[in-house]
Protein backbone atom coordinates (compact mmCIF):
# COMPACT_ATOMS: atom_id res chain seq x y z
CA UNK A 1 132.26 171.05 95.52
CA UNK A 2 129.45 168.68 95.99
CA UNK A 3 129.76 166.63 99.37
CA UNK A 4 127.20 163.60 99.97
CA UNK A 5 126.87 162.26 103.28
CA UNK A 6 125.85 158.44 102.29
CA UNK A 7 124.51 157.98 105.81
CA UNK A 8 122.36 161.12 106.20
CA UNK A 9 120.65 160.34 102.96
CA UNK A 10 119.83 156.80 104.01
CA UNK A 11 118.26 158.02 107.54
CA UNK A 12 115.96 160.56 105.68
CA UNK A 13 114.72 157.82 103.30
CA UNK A 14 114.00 155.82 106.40
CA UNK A 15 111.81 158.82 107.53
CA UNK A 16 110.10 158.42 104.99
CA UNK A 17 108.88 154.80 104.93
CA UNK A 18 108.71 154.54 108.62
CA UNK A 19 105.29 154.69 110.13
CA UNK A 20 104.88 156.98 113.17
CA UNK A 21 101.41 156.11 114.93
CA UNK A 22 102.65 152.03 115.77
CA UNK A 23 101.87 150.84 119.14
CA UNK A 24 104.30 149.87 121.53
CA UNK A 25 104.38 145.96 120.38
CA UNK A 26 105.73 143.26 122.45
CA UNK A 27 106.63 139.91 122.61
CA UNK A 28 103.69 137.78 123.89
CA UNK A 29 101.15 140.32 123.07
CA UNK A 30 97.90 139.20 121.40
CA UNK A 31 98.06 141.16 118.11
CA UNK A 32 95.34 142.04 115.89
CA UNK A 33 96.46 143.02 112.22
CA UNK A 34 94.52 144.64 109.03
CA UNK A 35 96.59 143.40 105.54
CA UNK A 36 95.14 144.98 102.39
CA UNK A 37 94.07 142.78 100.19
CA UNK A 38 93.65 143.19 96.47
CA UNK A 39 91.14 141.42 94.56
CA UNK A 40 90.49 142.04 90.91
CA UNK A 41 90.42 145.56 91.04
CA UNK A 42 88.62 145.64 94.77
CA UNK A 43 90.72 146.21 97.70
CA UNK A 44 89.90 145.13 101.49
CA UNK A 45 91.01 144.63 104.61
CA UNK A 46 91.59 140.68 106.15
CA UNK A 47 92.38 141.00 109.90
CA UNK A 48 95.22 138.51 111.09
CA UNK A 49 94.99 137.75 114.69
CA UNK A 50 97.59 135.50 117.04
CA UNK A 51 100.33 135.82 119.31
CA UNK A 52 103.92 137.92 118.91
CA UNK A 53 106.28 135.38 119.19
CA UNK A 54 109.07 137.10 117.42
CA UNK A 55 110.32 140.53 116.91
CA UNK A 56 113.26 141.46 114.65
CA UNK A 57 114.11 145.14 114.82
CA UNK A 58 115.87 146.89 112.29
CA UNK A 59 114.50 150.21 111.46
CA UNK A 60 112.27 150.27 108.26
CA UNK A 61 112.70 146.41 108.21
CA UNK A 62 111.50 145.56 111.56
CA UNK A 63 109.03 142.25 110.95
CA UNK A 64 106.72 140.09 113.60
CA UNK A 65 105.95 136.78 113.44
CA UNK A 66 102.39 136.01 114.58
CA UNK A 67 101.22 132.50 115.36
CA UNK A 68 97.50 131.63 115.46
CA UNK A 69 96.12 127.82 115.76
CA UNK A 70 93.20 127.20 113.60
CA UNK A 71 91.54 124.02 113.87
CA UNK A 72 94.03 122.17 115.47
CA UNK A 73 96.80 123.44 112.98
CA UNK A 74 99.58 126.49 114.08
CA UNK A 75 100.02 129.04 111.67
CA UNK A 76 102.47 131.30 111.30
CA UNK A 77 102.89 134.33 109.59
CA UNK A 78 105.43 137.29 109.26
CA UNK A 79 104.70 140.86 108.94
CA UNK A 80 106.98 143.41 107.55
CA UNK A 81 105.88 146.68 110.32
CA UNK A 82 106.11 149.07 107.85
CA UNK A 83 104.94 147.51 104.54
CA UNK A 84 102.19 149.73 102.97
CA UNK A 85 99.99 146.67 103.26
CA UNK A 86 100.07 146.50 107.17
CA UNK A 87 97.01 148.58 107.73
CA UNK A 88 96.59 149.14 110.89
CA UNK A 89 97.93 146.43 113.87
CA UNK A 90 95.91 146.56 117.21
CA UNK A 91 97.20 145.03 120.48
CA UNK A 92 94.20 142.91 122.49
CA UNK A 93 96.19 141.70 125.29
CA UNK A 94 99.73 141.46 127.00
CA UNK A 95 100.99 138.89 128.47
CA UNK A 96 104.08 138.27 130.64
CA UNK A 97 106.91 136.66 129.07
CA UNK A 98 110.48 135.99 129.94
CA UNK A 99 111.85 134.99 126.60
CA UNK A 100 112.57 136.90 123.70
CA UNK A 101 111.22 134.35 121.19
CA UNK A 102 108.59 132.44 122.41
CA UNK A 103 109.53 129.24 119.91
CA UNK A 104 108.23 127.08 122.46
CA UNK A 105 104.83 127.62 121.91
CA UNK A 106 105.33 125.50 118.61
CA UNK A 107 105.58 122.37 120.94
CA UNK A 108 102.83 123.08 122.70
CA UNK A 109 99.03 121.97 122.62
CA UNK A 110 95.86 123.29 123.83
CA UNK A 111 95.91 125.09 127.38
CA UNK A 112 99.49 124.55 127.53
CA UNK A 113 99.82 126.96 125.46
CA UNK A 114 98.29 129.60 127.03
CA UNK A 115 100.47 132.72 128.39
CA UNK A 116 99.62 134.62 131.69
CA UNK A 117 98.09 137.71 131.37
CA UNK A 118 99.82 140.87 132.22
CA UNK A 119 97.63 144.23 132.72
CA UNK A 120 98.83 147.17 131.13
């Protein structure tokens, strides 16, 4: 008799795709992240750098939203942890926060904006 534990299966596929050498990545935290990028058939690195204002945790699906302003213009993006094109992510600086999203920061303009540092 052949016996399949559904659950067991699904946490060693997990395993697999999870990355183990991540940094311990906060909310507030000035982030600095290497995407690969494919061009024809060249591939690079483009380094994405901002603030964590969002963290969803799920496992192999755990994602950040980093916001940059460039130019006068806030730009979002969201990054899937474990994705095969997240090369490497790099933490710059913490800052304290008391929120779990930091949403606010869309209202905000110029040194407004700015979080207080927290030393790590």
């Amino acid at each position: 008799m052949f016996s399949l534990n559904t659950q067991e299966t699904i946490d060693n596929l997990h395993n697999n795709f999870t990355k183990k050498n991540l940094p311990n990545i906060r909310i507030g935290d000035n982030v600095k992240i290497g995407v690969k990028i494919i061009e024809g058939n060249k591939e690079r690195v483009q380094f994405y750098e901002g603030t964590v204002i969002a963290k969803k945790n799920s496992s192999v699906n755990t994602t950040l939203t980093v916001r940059k302003v460039l130019q006068g213009i806030g730009v979002e993006r969201i990054f899937l942890v474990h994705s095969p094109k997240v090369d490497s992510i790099t933490i710059l600086r913490s800052s304290k926060v008391r929120r779990s999203k930091l949403y606010y920061l869309r209202n905000l303009k110029g040194k407004a904006s700015r979080l207080k540092q927290q030393f790590r």
